[in-house]
Protein backbone atom coordinates (compact mmCIF):
# COMPACT_ATOMS: atom_id res chain seq x y z
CA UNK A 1 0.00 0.00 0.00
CA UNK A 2 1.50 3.55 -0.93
CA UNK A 3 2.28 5.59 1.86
CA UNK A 4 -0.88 8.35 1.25
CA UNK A 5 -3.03 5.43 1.00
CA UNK A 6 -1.72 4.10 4.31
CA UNK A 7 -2.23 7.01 5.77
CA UNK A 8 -6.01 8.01 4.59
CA UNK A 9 -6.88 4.47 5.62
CA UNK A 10 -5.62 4.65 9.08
CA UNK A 11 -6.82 8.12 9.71
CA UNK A 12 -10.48 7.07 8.55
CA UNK A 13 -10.87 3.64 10.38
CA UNK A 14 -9.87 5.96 13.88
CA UNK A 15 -12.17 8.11 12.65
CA UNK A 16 -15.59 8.26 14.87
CA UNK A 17 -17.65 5.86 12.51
CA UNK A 18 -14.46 4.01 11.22
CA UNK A 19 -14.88 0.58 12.19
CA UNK A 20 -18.78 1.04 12.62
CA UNK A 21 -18.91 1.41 8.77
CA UNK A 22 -16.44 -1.66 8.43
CA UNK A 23 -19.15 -3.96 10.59
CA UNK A 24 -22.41 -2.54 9.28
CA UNK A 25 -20.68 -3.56 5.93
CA UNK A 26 -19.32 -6.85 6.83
CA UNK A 27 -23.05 -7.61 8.28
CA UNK A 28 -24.83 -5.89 5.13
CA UNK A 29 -22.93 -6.85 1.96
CA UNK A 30 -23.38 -4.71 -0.69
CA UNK A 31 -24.99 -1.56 1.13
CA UNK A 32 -25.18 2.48 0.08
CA UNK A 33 -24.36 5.66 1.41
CA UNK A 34 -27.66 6.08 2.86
CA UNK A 35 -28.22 2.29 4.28
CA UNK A 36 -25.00 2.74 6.32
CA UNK A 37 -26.07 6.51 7.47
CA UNK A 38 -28.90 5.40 9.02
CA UNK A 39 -28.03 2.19 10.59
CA UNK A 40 -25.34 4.52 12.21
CA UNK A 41 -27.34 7.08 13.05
CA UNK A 42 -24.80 9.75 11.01
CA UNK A 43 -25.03 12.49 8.20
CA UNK A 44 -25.44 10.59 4.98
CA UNK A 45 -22.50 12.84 3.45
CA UNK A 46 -20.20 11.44 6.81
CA UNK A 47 -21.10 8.25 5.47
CA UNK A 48 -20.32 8.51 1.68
CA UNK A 49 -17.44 10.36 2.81
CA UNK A 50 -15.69 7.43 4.66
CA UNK A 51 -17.17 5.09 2.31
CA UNK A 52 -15.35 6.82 -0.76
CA UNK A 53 -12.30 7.00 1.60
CA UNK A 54 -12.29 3.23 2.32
CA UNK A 55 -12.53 2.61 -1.74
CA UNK A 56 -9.81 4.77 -2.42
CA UNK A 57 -7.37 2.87 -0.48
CA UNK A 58 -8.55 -0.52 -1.58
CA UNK A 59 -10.53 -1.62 1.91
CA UNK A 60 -13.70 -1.68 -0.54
CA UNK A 61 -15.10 -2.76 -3.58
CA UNK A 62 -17.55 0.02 -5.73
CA UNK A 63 -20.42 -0.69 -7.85
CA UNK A 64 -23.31 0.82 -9.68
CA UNK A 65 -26.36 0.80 -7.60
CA UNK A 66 -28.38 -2.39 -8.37
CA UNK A 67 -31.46 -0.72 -6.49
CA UNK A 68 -34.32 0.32 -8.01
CA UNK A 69 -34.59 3.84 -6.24
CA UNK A 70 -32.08 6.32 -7.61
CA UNK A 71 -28.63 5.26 -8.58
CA UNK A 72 -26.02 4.93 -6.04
CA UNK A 73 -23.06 3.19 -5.58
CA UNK A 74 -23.19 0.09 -3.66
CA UNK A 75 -20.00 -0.79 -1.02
CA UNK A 76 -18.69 -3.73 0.35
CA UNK A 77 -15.80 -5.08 2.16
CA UNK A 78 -12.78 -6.18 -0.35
CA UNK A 79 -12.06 -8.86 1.86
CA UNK A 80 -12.79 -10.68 5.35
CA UNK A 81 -9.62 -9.35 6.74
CA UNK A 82 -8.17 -6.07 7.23
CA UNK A 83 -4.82 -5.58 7.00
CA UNK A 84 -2.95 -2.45 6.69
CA UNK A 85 0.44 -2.34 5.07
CA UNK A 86 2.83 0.31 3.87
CA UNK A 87 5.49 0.19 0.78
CA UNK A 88 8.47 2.02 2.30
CA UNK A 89 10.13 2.33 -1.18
CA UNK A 90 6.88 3.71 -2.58
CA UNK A 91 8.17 6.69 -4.06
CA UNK A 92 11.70 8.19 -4.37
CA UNK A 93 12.93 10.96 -2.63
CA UNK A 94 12.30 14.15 -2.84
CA UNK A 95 15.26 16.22 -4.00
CA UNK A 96 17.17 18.63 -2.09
CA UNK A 97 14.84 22.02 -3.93
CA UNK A 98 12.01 20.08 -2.81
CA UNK A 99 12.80 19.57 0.68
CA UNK A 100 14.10 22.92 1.12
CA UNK A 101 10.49 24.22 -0.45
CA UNK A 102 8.71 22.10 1.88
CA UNK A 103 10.27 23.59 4.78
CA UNK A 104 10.46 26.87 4.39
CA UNK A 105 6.69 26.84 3.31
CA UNK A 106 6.37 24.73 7.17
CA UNK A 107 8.39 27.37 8.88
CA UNK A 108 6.74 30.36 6.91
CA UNK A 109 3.24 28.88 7.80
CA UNK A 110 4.00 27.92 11.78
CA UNK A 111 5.89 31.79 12.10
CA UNK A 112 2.61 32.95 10.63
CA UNK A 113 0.33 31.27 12.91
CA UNK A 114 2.31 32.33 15.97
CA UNK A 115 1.80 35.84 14.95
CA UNK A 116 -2.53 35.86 14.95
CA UNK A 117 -2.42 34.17 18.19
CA UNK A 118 -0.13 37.01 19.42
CA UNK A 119 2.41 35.31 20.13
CA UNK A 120 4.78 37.70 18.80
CA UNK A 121 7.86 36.76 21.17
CA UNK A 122 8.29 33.87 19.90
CA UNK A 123 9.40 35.31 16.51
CA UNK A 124 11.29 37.99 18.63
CA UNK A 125 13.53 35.51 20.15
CA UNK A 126 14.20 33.32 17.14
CA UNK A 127 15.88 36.43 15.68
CA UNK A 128 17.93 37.19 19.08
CA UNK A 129 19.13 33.88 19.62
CA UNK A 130 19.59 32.71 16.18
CA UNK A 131 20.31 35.43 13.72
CA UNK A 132 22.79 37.54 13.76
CA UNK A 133 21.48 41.50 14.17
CA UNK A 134 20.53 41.71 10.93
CA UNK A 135 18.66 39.21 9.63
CA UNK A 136 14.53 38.39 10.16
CA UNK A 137 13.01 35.37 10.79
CA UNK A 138 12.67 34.39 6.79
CA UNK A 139 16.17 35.67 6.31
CA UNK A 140 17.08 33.10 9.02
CA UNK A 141 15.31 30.38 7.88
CA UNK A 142 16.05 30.71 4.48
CA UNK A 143 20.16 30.73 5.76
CA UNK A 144 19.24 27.37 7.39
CA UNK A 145 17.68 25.10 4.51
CA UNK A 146 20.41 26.15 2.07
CA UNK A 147 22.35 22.89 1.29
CA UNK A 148 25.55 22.32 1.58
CA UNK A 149 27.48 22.85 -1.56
CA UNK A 150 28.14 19.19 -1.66
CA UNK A 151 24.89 18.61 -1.45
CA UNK A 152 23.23 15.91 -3.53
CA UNK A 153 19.85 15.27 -2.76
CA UNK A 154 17.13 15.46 0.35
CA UNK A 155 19.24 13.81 2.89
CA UNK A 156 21.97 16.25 3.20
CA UNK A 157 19.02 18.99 3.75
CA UNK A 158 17.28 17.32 6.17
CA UNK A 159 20.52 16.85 8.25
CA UNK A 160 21.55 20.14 7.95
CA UNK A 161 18.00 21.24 8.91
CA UNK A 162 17.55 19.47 12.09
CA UNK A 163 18.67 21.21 14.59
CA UNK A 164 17.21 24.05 13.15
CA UNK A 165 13.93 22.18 14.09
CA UNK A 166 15.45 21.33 17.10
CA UNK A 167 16.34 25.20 17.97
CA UNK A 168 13.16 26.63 16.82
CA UNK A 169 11.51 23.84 18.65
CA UNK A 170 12.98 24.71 21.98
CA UNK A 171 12.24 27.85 21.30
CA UNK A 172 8.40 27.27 21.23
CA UNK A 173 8.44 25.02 24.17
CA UNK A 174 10.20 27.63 26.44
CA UNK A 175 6.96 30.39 25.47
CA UNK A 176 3.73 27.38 24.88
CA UNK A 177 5.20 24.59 26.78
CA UNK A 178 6.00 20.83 25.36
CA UNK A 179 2.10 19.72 24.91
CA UNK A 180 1.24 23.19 23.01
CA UNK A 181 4.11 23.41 21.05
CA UNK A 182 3.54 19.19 19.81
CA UNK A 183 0.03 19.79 18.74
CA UNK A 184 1.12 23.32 17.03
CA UNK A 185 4.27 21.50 15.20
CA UNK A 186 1.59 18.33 14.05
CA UNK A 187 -1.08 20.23 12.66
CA UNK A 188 1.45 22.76 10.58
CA UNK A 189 3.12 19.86 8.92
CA UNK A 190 -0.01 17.84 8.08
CA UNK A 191 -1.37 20.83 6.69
CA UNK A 192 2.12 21.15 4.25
CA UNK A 193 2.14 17.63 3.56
CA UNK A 194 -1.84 17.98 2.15
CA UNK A 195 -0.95 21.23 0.39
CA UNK A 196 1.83 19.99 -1.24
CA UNK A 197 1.12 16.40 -2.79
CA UNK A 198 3.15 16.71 -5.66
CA UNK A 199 6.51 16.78 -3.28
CA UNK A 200 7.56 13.06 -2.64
CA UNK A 201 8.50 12.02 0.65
CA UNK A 202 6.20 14.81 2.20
CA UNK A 203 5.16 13.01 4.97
CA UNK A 204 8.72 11.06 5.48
CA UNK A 205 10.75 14.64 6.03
CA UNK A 206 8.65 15.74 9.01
CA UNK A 207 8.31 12.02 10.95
CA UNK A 208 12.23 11.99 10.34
CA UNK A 209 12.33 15.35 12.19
CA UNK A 210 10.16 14.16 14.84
CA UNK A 211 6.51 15.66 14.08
CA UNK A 212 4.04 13.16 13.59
CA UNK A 213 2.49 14.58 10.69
CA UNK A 214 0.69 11.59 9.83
CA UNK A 215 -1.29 11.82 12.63
């Protein structure tokens, strides 16, 4: 299973109605949007939501509504047995422009969100501690993801990027504290990784880092 697959499927069987759907459709057979809804007691578009979700990642089969009502696709379970499995050599990796895009469009987006909840010395304190008089908190961060000259590819960025994490990290801990800080770090790189599918490895450079953005 590719990676983004992986992922969706995970995220939608912890979802609320995950596993509901999964056993009103291993009870049902071949059932629709609307069957599952209300037997769940949920918003029919929840339901064809999840449903959709499940196809995509191969957890269900799809078919053209054999009803007489209006047409609908009909959903069943693919097979008895769940079982979720990821490719780690599903893609290649990203190269070292795209891993230095990818971060500063993380670290543009978290510095953002720190300023419009005011919390404006955090930013302050970044460019103390780790610029040098001069330079502002893009300047900085810019320095940081440039690659080394030797550079080849993604890996030599992403070494030579964390502990920048690490320092900007701290930094955020010290003003929000560790729990803040986690959940602030999580959802800013799962909203990069969505907003950026055609980068490879995405969702690799920030676990590496450790941020959970699959989660």
């Amino acid at each position: 299973m590719k990676r983004d697959d992986f992922l969706e499927a995970a995220r939608t069987l912890a979802s609320e109605h995950g596993l509901g759907i999964i056993d009103c459709l291993r009870r049902r057979g071949w059932t629709i949007a609307s069957e599952v809804a209300e037997e769940l007691a949920i918003h029919i578009s929840t339901a064809t939501k999840d449903l959709s979700s499940l196809h995509r990642c191969g957890l269900l089969e799809r078919r053209k509504g054999q009803r007489k009502t209006r047409p609908a696709y009909e959903y069943r379970l693919a097979a008895n047995r769940i079982v979720l499995d990821i490719d780690l050599a599903d893609e290649p990796p990203a190269t070292s422009d795209e891993t230095a895009i990818f971060y500063l469009s993380f670290f543009e987006r978290l510095f953002a969100k720190a300023r419009r909840m005011g919390w404006h010395t955090i930013e302050s304190q970044v460019v103390r501690e780790l610029g040098d008089g001069t330079e502002s908190v893009t300047d900085i961060t810019v320095r940081e993801l440039k690659p080394p000259i030797d550079a080849r590819g993604a890996p030599e960025v992403t070494s030579a990027t964390a502990a920048f994490v690490a320092e900007v990290r701290r930094i955020f801990v010290e003003n929000l504290g560790e729990s803040a800080t986690a959940r602030l770090f999580e959802a800013t790189a799962k909203e990069e990784a969505e907003d950026h599918p055609g980068i490879r490895g995405r969702w690799r450079m920030m676990t590496e880092l450790g941020v959970r953005a699959a989660v």
